[in-house]
PDB file of N, CA and C in Angstrom:
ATOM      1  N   UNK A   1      65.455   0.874  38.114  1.00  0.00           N
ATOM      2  CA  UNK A   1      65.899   2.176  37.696  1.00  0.00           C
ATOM      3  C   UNK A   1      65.788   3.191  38.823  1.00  0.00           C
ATOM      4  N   UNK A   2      66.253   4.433  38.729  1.00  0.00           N
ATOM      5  CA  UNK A   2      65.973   5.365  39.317  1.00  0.00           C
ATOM      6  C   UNK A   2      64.364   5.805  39.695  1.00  0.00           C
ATOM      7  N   UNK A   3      63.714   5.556  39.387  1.00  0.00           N
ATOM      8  CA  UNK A   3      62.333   6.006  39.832  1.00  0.00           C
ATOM      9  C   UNK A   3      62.006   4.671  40.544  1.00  0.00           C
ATOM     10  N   UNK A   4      62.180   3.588  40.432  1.00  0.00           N
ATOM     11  CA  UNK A   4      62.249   2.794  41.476  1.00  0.00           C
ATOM     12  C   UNK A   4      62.870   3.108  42.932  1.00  0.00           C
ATOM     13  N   UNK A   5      63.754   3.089  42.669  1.00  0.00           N
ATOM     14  CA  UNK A   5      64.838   3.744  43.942  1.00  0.00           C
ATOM     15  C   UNK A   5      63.800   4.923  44.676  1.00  0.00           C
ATOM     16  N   UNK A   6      63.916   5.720  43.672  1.00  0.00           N
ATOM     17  CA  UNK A   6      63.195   6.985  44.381  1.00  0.00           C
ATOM     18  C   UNK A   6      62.285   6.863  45.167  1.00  0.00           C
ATOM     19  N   UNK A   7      60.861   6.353  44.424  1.00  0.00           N
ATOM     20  CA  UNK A   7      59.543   5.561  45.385  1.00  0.00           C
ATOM     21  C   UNK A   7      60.375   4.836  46.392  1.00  0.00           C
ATOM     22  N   UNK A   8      60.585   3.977  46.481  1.00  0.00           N
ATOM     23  CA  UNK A   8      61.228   3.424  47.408  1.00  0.00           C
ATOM     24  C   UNK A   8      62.013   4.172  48.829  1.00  0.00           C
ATOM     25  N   UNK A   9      62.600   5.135  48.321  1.00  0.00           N
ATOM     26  CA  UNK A   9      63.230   5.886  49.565  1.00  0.00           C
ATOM     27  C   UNK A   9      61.924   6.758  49.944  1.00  0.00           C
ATOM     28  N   UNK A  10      61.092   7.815  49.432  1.00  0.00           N
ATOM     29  CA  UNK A  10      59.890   8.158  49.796  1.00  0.00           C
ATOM     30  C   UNK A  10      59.223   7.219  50.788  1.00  0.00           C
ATOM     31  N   UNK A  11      58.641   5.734  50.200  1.00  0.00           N
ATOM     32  CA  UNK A  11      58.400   5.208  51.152  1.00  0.00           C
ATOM     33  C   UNK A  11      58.930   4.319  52.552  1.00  0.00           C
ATOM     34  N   UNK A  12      60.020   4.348  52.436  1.00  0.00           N
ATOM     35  CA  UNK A  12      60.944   4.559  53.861  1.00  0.00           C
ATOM     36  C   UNK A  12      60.744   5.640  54.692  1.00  0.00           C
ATOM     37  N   UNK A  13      61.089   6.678  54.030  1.00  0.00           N
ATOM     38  CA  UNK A  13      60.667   8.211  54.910  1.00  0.00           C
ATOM     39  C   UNK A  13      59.557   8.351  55.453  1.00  0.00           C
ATOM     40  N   UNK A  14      58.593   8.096  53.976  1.00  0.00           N
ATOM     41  CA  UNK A  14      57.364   8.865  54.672  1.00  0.00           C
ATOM     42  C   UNK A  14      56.077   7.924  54.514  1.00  0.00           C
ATOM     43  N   UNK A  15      56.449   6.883  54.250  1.00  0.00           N
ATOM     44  CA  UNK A  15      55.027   5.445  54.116  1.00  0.00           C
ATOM     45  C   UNK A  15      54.147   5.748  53.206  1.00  0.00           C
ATOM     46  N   UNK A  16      54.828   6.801  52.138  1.00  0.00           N
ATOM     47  CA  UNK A  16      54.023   7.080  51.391  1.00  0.00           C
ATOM     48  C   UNK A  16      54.816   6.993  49.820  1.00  0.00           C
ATOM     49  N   UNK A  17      54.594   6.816  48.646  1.00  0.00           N
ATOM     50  CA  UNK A  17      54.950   7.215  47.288  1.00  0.00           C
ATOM     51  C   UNK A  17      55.183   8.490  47.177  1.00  0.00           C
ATOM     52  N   UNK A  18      55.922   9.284  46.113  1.00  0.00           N
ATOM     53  CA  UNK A  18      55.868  10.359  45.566  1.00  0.00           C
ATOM     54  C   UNK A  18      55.051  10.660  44.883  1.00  0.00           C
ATOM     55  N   UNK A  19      54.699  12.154  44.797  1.00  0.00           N
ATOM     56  CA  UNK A  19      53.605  12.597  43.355  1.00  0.00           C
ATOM     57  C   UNK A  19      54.405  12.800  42.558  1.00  0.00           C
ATOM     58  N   UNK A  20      53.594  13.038  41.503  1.00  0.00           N
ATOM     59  CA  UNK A  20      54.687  13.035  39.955  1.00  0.00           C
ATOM     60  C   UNK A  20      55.269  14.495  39.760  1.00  0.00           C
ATOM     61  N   UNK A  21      55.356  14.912  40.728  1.00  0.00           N
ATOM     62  CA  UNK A  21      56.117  16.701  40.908  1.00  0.00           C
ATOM     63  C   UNK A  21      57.165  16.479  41.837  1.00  0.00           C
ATOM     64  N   UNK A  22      57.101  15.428  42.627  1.00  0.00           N
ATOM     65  CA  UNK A  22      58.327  14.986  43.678  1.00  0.00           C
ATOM     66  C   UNK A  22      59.048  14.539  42.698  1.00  0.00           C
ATOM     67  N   UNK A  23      58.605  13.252  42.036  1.00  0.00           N
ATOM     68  CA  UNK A  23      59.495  12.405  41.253  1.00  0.00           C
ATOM     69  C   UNK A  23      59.939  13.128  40.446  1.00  0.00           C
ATOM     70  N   UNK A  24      59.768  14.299  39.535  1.00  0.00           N
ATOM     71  CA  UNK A  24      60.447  14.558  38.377  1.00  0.00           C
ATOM     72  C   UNK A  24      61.213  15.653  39.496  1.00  0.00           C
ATOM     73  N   UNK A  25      61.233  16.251  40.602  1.00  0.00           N
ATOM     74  CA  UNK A  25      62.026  17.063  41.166  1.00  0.00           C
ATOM     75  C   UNK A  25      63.135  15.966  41.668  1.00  0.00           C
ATOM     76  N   UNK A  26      63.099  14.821  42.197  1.00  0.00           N
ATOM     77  CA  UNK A  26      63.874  14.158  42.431  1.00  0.00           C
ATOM     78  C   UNK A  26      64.885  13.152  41.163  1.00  0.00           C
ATOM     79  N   UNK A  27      64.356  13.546  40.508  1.00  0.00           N
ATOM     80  CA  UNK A  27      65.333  13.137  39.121  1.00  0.00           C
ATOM     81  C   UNK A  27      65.579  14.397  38.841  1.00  0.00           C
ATOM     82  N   UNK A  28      65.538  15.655  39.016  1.00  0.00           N
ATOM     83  CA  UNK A  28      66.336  16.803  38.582  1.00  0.00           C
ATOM     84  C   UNK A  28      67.329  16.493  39.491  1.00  0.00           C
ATOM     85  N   UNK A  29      66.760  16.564  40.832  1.00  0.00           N
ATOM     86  CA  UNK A  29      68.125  16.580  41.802  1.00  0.00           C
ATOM     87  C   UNK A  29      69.125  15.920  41.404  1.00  0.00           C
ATOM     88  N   UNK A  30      68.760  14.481  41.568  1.00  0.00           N
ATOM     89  CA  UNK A  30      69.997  13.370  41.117  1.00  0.00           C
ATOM     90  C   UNK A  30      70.389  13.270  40.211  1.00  0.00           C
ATOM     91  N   UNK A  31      69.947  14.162  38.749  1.00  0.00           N
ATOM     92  CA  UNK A  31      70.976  14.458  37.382  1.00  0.00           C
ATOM     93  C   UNK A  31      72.066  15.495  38.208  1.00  0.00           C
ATOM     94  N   UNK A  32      71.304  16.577  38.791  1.00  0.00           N
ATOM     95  CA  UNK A  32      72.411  17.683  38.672  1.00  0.00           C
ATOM     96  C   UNK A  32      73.334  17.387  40.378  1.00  0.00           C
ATOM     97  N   UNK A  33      73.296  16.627  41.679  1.00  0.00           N
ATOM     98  CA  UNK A  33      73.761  16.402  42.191  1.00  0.00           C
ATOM     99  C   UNK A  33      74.993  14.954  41.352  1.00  0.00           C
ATOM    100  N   UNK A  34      74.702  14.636  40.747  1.00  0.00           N
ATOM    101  CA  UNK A  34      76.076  13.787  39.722  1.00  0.00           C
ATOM    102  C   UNK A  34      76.683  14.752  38.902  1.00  0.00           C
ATOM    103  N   UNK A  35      76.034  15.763  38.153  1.00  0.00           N
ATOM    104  CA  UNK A  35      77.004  16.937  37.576  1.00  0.00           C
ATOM    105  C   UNK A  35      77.799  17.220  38.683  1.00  0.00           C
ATOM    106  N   UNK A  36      77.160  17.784  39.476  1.00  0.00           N
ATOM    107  CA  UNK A  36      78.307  18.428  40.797  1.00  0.00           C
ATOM    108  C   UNK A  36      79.648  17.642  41.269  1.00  0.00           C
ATOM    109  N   UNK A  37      78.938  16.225  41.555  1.00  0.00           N
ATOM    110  CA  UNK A  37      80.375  15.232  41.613  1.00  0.00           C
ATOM    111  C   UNK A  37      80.784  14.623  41.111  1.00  0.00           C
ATOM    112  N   UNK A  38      80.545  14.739  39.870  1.00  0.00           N
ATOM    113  CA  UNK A  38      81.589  14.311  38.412  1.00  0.00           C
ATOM    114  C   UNK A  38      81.014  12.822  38.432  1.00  0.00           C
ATOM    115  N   UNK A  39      79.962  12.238  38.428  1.00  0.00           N
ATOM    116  CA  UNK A  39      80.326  10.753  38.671  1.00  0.00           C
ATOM    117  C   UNK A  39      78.354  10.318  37.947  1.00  0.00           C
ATOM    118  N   UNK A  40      77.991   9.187  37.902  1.00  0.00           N
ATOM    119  CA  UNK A  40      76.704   9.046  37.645  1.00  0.00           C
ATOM    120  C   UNK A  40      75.975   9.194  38.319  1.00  0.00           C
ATOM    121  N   UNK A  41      74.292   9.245  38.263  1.00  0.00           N
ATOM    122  CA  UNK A  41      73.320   9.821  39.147  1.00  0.00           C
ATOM    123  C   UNK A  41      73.438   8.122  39.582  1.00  0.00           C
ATOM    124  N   UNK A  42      73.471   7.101  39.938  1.00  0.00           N
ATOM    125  CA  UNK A  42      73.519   5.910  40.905  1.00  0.00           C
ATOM    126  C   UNK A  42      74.561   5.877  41.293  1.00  0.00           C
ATOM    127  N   UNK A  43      75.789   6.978  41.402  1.00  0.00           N
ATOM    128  CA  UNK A  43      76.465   6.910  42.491  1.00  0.00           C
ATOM    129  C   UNK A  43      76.329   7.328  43.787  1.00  0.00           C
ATOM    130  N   UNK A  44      76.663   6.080  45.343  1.00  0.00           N
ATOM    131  CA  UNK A  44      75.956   6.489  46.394  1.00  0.00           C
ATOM    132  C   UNK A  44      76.342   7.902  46.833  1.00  0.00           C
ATOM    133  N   UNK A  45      77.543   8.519  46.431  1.00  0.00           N
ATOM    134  CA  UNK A  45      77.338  10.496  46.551  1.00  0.00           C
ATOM    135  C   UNK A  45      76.271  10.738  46.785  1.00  0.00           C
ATOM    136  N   UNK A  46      75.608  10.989  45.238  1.00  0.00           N
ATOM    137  CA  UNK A  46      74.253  11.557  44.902  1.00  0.00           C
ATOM    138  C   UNK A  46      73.094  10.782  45.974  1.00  0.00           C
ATOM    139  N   UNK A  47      72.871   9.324  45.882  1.00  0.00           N
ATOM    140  CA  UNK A  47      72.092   8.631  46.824  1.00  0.00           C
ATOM    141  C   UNK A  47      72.211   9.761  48.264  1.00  0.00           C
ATOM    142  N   UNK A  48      73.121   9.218  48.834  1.00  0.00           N
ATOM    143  CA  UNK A  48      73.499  10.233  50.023  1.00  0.00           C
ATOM    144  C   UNK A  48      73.147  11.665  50.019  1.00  0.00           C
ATOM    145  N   UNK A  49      72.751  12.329  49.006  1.00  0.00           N
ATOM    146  CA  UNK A  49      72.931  13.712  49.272  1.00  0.00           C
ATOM    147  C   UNK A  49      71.467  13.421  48.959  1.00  0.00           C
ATOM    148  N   UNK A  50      70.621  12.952  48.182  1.00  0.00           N
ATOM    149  CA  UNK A  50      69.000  12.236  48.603  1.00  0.00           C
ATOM    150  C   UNK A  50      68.432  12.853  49.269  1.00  0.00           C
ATOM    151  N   UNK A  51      69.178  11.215  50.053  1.00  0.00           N
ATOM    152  CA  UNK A  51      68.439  11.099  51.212  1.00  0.00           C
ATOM    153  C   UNK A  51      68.427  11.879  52.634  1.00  0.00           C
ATOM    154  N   UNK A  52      69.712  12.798  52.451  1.00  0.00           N
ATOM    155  CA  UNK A  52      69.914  13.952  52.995  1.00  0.00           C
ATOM    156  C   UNK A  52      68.209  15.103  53.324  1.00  0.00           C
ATOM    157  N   UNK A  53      68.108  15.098  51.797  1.00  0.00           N
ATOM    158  CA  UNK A  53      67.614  16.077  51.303  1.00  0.00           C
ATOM    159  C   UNK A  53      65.937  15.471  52.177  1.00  0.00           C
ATOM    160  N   UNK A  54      65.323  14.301  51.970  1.00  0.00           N
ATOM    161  CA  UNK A  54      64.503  14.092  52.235  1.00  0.00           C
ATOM    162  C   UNK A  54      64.428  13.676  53.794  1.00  0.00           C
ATOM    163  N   UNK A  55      65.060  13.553  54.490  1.00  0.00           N
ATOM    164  CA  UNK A  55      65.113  13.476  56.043  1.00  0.00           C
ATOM    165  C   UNK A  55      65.216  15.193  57.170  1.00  0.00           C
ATOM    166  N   UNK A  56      65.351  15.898  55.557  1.00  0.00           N
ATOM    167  CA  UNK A  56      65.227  17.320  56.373  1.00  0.00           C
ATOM    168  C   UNK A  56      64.027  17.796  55.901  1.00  0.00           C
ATOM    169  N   UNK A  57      63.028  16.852  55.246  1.00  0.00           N
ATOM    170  CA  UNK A  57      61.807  17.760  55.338  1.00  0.00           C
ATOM    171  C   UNK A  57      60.946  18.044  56.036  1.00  0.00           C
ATOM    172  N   UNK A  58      59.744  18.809  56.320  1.00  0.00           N
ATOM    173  CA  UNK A  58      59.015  18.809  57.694  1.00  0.00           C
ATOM    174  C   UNK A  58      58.107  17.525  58.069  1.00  0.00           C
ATOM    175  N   UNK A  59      58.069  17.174  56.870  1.00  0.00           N
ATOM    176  CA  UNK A  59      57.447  15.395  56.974  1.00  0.00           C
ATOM    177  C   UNK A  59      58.006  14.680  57.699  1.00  0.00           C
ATOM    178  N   UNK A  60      59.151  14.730  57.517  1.00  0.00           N
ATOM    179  CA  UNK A  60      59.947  13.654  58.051  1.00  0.00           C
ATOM    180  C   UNK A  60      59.896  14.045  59.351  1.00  0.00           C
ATOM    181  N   UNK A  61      59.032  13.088  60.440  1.00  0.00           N
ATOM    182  CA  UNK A  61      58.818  13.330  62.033  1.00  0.00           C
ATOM    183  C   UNK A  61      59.787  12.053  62.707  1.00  0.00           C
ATOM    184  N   UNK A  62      60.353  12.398  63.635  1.00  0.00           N
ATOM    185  CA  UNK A  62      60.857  11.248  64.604  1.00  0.00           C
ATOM    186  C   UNK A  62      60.138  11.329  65.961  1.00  0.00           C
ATOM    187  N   UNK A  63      59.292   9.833  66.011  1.00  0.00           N
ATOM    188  CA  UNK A  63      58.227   9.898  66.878  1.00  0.00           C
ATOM    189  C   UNK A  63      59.516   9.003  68.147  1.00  0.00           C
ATOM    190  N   UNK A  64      58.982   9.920  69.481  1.00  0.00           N
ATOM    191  CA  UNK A  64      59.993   8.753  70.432  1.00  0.00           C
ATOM    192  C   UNK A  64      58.877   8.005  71.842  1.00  0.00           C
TER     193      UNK A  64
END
């Protein structure tokens, strides 16, 4: 399901799980980013606009 997915991309990003204030913010997102593009919240749109969302946070470091 979706909260699978979710944990899952969290821990890609950030080697870490979500708290349960991420996760229910990240199932708001991906209901209302599928309102926006007419289509279901597991369409990769919404995925994409995500993972968007979580690669611009200040967490997210790119070590070189």
């Amino acid at each position: 399901g979706s909260g699978e997915r979710i944990v899952q991309a969290y821990l890609e990003a950030f080697s870490r799980g979500p708290s349960s204030k991420e996760l229910a913010g990240a199932r708001k997102f991906l209901a209302g980013q599928a309102e926006i593009h007419g289509c279901s919240p597991d369409d990769p749109k919404v995925w994409a606009d995500f993972c968007h969302v979580l690669f611009n946070q200040k967490e997210y470091i790119f070590i070189r």
